[in-house]
C-alpha atoms as a PDB file:
ATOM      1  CA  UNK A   1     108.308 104.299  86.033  1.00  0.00           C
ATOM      2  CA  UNK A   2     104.966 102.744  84.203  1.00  0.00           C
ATOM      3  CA  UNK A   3     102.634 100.611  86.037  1.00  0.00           C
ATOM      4  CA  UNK A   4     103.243  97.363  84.219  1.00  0.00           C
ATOM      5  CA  UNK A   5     106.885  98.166  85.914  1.00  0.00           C
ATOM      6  CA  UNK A   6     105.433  98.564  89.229  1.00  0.00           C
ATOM      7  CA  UNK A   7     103.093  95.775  89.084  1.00  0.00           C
ATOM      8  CA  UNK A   8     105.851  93.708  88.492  1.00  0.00           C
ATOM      9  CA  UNK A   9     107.592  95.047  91.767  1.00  0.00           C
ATOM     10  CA  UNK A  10     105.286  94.081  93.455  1.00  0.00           C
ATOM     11  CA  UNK A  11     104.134  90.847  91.776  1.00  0.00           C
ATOM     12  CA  UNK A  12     105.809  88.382  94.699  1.00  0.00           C
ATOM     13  CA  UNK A  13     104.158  90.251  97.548  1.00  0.00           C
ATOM     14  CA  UNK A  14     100.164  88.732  96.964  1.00  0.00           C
ATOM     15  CA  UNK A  15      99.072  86.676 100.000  1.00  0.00           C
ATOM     16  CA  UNK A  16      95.398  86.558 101.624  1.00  0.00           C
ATOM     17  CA  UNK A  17      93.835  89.637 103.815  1.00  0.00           C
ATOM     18  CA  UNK A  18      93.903  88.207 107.611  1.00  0.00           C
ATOM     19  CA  UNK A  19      96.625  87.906 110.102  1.00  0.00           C
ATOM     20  CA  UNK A  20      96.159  84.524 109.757  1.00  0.00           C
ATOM     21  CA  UNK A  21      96.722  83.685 106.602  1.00  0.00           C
ATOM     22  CA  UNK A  22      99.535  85.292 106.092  1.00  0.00           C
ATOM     23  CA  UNK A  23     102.045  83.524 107.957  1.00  0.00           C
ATOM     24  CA  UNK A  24     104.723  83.508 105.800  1.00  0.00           C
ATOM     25  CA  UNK A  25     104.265  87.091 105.190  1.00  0.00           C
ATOM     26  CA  UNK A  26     106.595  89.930 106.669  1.00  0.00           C
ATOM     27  CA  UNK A  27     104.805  91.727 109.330  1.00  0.00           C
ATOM     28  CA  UNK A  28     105.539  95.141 109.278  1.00  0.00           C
ATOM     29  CA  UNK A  29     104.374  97.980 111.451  1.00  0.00           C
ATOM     30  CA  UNK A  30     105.090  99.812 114.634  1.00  0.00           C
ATOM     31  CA  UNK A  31     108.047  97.669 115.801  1.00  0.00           C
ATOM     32  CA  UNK A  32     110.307  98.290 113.329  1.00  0.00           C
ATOM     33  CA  UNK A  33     111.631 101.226 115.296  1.00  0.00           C
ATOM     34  CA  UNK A  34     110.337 100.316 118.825  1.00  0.00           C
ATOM     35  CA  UNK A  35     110.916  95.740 119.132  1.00  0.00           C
ATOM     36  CA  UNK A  36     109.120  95.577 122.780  1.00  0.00           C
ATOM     37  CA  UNK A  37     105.484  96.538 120.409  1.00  0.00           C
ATOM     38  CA  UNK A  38     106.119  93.551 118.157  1.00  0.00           C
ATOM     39  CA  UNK A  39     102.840  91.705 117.490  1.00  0.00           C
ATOM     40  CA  UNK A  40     102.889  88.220 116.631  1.00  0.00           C
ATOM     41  CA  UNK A  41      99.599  88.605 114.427  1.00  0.00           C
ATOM     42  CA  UNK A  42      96.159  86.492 114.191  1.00  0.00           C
ATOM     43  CA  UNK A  43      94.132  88.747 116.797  1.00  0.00           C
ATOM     44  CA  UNK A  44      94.127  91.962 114.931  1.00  0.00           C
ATOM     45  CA  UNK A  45      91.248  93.502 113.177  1.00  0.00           C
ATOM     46  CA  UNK A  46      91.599  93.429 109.745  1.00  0.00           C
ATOM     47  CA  UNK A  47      91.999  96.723 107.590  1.00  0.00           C
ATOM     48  CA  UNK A  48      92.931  97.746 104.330  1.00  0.00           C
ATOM     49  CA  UNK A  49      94.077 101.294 102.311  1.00  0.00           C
ATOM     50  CA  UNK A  50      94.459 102.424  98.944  1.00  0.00           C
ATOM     51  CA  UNK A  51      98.429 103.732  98.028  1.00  0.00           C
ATOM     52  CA  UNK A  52      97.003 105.770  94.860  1.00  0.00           C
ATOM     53  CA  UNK A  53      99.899 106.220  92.640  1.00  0.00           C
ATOM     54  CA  UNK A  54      99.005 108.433  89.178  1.00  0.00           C
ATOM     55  CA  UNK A  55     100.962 110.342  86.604  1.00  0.00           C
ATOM     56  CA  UNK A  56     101.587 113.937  86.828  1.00  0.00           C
ATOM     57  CA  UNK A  57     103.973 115.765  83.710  1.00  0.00           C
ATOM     58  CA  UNK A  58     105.083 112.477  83.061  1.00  0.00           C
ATOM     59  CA  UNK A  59     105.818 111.392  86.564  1.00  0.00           C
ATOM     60  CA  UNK A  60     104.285 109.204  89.328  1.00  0.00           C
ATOM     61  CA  UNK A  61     102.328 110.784  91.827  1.00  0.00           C
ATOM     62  CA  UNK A  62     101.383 109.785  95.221  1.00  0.00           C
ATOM     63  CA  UNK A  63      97.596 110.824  96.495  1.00  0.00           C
ATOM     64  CA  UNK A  64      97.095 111.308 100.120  1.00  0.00           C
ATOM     65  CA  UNK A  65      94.593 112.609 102.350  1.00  0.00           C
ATOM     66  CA  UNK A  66      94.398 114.613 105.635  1.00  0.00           C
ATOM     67  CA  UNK A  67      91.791 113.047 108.103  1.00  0.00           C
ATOM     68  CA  UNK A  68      89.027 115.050 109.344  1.00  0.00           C
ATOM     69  CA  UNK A  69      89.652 117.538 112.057  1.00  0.00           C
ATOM     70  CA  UNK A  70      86.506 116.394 113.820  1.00  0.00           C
ATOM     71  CA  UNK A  71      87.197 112.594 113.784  1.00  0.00           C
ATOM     72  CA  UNK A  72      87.937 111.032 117.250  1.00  0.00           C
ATOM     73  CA  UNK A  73      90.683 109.187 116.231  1.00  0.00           C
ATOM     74  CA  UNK A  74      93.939 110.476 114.397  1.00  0.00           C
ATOM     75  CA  UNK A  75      91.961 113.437 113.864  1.00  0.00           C
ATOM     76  CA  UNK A  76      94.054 115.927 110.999  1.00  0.00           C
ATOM     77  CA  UNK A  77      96.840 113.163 110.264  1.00  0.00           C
ATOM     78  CA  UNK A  78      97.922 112.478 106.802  1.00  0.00           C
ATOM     79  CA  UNK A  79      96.599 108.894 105.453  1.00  0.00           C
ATOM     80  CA  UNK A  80      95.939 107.055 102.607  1.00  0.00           C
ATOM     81  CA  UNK A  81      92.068 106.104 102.137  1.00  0.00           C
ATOM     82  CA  UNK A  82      91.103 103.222 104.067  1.00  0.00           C
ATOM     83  CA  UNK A  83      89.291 101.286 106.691  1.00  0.00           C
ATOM     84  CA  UNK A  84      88.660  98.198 108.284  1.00  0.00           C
ATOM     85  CA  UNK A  85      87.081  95.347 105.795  1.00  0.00           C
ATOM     86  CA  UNK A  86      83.735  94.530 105.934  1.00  0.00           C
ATOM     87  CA  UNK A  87      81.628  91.576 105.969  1.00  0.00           C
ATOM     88  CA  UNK A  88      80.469  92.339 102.151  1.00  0.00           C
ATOM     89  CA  UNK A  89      84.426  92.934 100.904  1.00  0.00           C
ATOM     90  CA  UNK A  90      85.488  90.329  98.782  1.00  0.00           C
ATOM     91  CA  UNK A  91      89.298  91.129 100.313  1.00  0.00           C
ATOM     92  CA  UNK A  92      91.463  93.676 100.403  1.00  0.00           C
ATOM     93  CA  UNK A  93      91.592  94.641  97.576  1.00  0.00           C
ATOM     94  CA  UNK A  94      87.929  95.116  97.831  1.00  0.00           C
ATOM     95  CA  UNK A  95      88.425  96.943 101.345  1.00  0.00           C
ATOM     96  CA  UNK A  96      90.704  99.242 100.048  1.00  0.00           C
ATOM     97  CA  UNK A  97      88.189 100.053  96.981  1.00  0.00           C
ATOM     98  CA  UNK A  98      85.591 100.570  98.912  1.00  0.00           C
ATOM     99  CA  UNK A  99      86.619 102.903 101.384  1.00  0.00           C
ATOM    100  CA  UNK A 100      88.133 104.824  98.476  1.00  0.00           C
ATOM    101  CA  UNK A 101      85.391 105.611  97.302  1.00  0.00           C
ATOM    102  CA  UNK A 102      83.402 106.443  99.960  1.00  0.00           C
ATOM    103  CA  UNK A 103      86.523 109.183 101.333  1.00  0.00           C
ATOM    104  CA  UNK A 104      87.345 110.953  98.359  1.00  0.00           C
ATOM    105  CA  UNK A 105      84.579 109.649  95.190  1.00  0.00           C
ATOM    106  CA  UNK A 106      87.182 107.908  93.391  1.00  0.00           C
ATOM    107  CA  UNK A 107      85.593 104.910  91.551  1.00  0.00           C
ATOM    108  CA  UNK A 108      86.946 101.188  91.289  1.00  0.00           C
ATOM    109  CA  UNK A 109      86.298 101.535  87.586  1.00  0.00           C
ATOM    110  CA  UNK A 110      88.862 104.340  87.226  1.00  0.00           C
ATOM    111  CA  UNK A 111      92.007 102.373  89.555  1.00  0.00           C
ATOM    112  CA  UNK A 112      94.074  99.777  88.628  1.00  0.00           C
ATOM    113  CA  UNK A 113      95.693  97.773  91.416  1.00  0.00           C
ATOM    114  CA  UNK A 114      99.007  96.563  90.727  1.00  0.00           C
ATOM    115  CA  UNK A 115      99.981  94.933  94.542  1.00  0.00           C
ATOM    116  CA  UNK A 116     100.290  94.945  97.817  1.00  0.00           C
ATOM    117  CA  UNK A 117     103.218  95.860 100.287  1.00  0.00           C
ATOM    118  CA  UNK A 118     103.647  93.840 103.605  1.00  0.00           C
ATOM    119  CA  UNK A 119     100.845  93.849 105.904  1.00  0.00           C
ATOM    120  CA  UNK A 120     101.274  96.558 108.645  1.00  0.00           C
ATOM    121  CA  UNK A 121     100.444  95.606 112.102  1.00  0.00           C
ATOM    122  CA  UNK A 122      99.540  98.522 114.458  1.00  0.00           C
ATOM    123  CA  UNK A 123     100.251  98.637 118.095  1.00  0.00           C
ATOM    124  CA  UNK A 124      96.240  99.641 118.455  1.00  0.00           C
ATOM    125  CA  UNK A 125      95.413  96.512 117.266  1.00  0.00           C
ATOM    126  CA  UNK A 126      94.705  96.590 113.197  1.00  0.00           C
ATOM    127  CA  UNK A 127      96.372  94.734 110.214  1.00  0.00           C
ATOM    128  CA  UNK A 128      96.516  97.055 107.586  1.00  0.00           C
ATOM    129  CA  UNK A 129      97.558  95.571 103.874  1.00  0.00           C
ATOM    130  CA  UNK A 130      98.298  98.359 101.610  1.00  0.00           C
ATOM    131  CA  UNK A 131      97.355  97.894  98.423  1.00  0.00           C
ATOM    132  CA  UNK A 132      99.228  99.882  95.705  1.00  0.00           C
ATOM    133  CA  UNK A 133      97.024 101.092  92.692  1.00  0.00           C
ATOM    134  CA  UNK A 134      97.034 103.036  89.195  1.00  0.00           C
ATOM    135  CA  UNK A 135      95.033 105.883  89.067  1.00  0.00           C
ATOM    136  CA  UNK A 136      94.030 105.637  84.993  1.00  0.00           C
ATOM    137  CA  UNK A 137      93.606 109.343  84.446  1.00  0.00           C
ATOM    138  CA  UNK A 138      95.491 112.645  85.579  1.00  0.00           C
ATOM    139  CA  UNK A 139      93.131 113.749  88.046  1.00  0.00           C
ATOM    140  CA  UNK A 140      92.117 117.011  88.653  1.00  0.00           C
ATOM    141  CA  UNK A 141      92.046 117.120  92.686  1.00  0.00           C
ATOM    142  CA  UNK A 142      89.679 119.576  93.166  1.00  0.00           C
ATOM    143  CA  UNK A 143      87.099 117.849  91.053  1.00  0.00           C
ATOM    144  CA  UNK A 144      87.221 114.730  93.947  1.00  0.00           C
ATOM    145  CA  UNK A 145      84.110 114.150  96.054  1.00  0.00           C
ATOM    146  CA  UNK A 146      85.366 114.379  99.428  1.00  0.00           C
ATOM    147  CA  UNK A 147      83.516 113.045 102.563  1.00  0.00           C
ATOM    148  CA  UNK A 148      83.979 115.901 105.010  1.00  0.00           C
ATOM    149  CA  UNK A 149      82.932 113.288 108.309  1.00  0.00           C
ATOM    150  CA  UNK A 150      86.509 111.481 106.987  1.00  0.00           C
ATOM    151  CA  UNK A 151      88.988 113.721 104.976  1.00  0.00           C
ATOM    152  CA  UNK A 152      89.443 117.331 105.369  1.00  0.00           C
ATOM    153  CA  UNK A 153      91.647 117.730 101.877  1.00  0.00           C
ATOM    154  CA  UNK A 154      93.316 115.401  99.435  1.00  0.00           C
ATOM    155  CA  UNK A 155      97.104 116.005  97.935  1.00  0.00           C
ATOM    156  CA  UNK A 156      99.495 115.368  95.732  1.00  0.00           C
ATOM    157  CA  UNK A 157     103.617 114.309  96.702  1.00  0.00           C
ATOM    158  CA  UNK A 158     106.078 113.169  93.529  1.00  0.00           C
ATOM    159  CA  UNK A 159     106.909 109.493  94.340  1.00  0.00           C
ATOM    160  CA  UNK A 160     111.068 110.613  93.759  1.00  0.00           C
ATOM    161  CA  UNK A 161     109.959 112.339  97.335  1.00  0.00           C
ATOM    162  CA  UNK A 162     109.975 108.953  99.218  1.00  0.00           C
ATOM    163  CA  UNK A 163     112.312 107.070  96.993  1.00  0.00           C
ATOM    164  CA  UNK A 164     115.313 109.754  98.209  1.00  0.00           C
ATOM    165  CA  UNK A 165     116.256 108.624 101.407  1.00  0.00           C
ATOM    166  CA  UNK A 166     117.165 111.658 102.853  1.00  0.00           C
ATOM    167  CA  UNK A 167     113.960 113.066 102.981  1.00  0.00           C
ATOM    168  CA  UNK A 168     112.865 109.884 105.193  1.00  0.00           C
ATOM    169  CA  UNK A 169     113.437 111.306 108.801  1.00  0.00           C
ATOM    170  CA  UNK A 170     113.379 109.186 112.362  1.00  0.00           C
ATOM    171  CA  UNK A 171     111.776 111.051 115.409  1.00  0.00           C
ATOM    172  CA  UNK A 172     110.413 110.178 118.435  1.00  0.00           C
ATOM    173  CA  UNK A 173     107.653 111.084 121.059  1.00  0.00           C
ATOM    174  CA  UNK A 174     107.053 110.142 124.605  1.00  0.00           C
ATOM    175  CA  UNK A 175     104.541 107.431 125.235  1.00  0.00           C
ATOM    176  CA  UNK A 176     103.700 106.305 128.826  1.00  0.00           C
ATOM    177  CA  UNK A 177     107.198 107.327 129.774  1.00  0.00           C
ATOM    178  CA  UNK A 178     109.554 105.475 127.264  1.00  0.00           C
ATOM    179  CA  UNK A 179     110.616 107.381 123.801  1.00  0.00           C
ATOM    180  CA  UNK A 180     108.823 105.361 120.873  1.00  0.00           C
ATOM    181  CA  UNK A 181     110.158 106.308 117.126  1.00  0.00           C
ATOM    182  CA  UNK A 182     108.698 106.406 114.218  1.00  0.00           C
ATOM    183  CA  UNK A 183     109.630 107.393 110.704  1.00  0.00           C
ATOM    184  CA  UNK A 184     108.704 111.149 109.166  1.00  0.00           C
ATOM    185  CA  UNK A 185     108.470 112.735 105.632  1.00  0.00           C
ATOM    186  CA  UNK A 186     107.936 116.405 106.391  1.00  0.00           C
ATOM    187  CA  UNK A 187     107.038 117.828 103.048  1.00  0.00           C
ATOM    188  CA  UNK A 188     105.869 121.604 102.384  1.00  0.00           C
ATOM    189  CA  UNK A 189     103.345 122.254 105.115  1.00  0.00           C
ATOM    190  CA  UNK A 190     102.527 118.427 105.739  1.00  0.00           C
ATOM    191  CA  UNK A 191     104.067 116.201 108.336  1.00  0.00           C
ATOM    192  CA  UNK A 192     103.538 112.516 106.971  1.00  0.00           C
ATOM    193  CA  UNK A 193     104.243 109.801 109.995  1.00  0.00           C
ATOM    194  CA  UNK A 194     103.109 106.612 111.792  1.00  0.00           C
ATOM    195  CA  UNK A 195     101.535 104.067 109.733  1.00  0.00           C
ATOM    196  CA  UNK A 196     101.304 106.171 106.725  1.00  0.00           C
ATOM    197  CA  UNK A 197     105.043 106.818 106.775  1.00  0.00           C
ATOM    198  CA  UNK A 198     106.226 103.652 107.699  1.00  0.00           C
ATOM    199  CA  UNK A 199     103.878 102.360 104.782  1.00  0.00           C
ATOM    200  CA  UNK A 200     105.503 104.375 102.102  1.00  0.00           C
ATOM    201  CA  UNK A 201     109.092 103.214 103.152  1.00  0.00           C
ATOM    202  CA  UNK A 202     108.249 100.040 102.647  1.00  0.00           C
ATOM    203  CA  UNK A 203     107.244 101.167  99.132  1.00  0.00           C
ATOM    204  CA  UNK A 204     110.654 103.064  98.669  1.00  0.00           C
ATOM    205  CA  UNK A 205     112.513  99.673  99.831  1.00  0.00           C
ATOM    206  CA  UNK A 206     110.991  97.859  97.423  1.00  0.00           C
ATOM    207  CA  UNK A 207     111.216 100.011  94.922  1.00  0.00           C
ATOM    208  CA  UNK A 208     114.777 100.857  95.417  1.00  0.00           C
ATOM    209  CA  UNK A 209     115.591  97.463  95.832  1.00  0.00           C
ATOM    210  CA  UNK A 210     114.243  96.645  92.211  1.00  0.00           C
ATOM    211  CA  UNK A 211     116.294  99.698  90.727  1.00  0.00           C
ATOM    212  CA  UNK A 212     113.251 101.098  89.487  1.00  0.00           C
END
């Protein structure tokens, strides 16, 4: 799977950054599993994260982080670098650079964005659009910059992970007394879910979906 193959995935899915404008874009996000949480969009805060893809013995990787054990929120949970845009970002794309960047010390000059999944609504009120990029380089992980106030370690899953579906799990928690579900990729000592989960299935459908 080479980026230009990728990009092309992903080629149809390249609207604006806000809620707003992206009304004839599919809304993804914590309803999927749980339809009472459905929001209807325009009042979220805008947000935006890197999906850093990169090639590994010949294969595509996926780079995630885990979150800082002394953040506030989502404190230890496995993400993608991110945050919510700024006044100065351009867009998303710019968002999504940024923040990269500033977590882990990978430059813009060294990515390649290729696309952007569907925007992913959260029930705590952000509108996340993924964007998808090409690291150019192997990267050695250890040689990455990390900000320790936002990510306590950075890692490495094979993107054939996600794309099997039986490694894509469905659980559930208890939240203010009614079950909410969510989708799970348990892998080695890491338990990938929420946003960051339900993100990366929407990669594998569209992947899939193309036959890559």
């Amino acid at each position: 799977m080479t980026p230009d193959l990728l990009a092309a995935v992903l080629r149809d899915n390249h609207s604006g950054n806000a809620p707003s404008e992206q009304s004839t874009t599919v809304l993804r996000g914590d309803h999927d599993l749980n339809p009472d949480l459905r929001c209807p969009g325009g009042r979220e805060r805008p947000a935006a994260v890197l999906v850093p893809l990169f090639g590994r013995r010949r294969e595509p990787h996926v780079l995630l982080t885990r979150r800082s054990s002394a953040l506030t929120n989502h404190a230890g949970q496995i993400a993608f670098p991110g945050g919510c845009s700024e006044p100065q970002d351009a867009d998303a794309r710019a968002t999504a650079l940024r923040e990269t960047h500033e977590e882990i010390g990978l430059g813009p000059e060294r990515i390649q964005p290729l696309g952007q999944l569907d925007l992913y609504v959260t029930r705590t009120g952000f509108a996340v659009t993924p964007i998808v990029g090409w690291i150019e380089e192997e990267i050695a992980l250890d040689q990455l910059i990390l900000d320790p106030r936002e990510v306590d370690e950075v890692f490495e899953v094979p993107l054939d992970f996600f794309l099997n579906p039986a490694n894509r799990q469905r659980h559930a928690r208890t939240y203010e007394g009614r079950a909410r579900y969510f989708y799970a990729y348990p892998y080695r000592n890491y338990y990938i879910w929420g946003a960051t989960a339900g993100m990366l299935n929407n990669l594998a459908e569209r992947l899939l979906d193309q036959e890559c």
